[in-house]
C-alpha atoms as a PDB file:
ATOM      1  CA  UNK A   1      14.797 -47.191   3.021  1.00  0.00           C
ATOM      2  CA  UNK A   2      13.708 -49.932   0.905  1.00  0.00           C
ATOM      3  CA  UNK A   3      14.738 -49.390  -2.962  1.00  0.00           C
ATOM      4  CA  UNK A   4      11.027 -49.609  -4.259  1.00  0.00           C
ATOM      5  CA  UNK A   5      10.501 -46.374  -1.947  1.00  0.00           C
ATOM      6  CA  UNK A   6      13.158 -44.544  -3.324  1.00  0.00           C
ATOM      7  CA  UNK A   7      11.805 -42.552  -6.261  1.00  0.00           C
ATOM      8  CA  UNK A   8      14.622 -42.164  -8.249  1.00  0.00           C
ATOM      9  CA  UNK A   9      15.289 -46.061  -8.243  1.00  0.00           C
ATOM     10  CA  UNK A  10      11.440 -46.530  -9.262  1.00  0.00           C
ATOM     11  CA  UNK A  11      11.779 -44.344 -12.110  1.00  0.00           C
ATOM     12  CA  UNK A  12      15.090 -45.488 -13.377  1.00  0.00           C
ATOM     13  CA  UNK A  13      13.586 -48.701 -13.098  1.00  0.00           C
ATOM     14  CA  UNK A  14      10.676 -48.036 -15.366  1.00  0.00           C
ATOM     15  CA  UNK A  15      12.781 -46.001 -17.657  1.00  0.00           C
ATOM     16  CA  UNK A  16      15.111 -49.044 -18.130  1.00  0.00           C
ATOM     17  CA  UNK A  17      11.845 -51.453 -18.301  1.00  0.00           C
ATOM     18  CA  UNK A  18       9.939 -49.657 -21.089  1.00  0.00           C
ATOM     19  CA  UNK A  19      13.752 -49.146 -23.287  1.00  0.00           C
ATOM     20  CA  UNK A  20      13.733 -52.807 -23.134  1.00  0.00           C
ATOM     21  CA  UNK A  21       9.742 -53.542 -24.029  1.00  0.00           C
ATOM     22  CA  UNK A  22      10.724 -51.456 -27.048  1.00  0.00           C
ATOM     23  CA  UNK A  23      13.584 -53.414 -27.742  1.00  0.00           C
ATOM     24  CA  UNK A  24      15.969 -50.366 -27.492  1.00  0.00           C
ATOM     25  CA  UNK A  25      19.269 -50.011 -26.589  1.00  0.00           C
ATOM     26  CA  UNK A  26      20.822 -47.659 -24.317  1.00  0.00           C
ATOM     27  CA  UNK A  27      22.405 -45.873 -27.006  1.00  0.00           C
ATOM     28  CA  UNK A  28      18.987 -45.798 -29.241  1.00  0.00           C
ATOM     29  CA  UNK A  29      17.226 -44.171 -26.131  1.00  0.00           C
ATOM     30  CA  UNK A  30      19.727 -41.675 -25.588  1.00  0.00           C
ATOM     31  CA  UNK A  31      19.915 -40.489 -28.873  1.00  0.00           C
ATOM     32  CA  UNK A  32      15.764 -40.542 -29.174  1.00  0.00           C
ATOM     33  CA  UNK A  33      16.370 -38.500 -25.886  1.00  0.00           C
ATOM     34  CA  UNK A  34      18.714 -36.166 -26.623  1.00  0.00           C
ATOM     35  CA  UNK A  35      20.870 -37.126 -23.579  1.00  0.00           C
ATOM     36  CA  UNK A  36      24.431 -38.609 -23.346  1.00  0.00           C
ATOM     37  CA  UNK A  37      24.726 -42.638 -23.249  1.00  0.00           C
ATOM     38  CA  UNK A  38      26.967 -42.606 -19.755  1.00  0.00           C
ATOM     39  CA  UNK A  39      24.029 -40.191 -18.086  1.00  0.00           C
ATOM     40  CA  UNK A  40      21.465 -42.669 -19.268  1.00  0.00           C
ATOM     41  CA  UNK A  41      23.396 -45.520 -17.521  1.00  0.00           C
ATOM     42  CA  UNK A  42      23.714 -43.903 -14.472  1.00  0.00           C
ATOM     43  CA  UNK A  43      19.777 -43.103 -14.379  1.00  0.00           C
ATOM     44  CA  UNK A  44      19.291 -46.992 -15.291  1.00  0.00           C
ATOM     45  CA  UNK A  45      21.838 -48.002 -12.826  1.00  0.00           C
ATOM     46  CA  UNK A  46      21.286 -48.462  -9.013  1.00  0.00           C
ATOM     47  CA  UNK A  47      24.346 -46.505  -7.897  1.00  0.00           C
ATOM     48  CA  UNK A  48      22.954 -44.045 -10.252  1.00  0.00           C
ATOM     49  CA  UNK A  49      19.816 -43.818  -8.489  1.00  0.00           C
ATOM     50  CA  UNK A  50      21.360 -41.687  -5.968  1.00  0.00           C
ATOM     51  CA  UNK A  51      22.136 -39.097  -8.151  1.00  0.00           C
ATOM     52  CA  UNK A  52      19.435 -36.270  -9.002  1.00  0.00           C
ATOM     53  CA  UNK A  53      18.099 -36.179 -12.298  1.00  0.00           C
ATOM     54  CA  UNK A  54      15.322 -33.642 -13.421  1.00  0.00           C
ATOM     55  CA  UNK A  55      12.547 -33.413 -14.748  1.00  0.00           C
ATOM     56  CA  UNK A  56      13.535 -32.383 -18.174  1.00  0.00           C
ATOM     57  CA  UNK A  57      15.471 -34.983 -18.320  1.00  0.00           C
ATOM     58  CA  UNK A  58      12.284 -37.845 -17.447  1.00  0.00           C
ATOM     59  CA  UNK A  59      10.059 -35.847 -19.953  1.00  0.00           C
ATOM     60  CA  UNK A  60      12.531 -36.140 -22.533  1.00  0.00           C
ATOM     61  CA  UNK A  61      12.711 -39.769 -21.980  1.00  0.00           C
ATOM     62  CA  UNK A  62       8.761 -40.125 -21.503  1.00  0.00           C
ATOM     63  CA  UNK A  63       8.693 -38.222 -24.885  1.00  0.00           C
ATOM     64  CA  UNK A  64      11.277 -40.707 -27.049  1.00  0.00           C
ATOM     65  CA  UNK A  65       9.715 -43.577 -25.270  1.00  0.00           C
ATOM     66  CA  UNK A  66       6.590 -42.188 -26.645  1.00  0.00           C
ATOM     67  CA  UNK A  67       4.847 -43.037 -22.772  1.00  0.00           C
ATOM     68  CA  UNK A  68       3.161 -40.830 -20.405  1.00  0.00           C
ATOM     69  CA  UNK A  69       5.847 -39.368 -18.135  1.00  0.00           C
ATOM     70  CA  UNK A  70       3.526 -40.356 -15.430  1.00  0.00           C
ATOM     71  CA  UNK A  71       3.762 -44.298 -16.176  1.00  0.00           C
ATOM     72  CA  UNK A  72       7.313 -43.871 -15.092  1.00  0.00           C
ATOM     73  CA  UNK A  73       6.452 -43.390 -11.723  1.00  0.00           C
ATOM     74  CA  UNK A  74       4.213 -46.006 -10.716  1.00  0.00           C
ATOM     75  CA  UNK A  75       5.631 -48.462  -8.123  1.00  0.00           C
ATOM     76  CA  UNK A  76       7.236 -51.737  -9.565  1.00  0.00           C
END
């Protein structure tokens, strides 16, 4: 399966995308987030990719990136 199918690597690619169009670190988006700094680098990361993260966990991101949750889905 090509990466851009795989939905987890899509979002984690958006998430990491619209952290950097804000100019935030990794550590300024987890703390905005409410989530730990090594669970945010495994989202952003493409090992990480294969790991399950929930949907809390994207709305709470959506939410500090101040984004619709929904933008974070679209294909790259």
């Amino acid at each position: 399966m090509d990466n851009n199918d795989n939905l987890y690597y899509v979002v984690s690619q958006n998430i990491k995308k619209q952290r950097k169009l804000k100019g935030w670190t990794q550590v300024k988006l987890a703390m905005e987030s409410n989530i730990s700094v090594d669970y945010l680098k495994k989202i952003e990361t493409k090992s990480g990719c294969n790991k399950q993260f929930s949907l809390d966990t994207i709305q709470k991101i959506a939410k500090a990136l101040n984004i619709d949750v929904r933008d974070l889905f679209n294909k790259l």
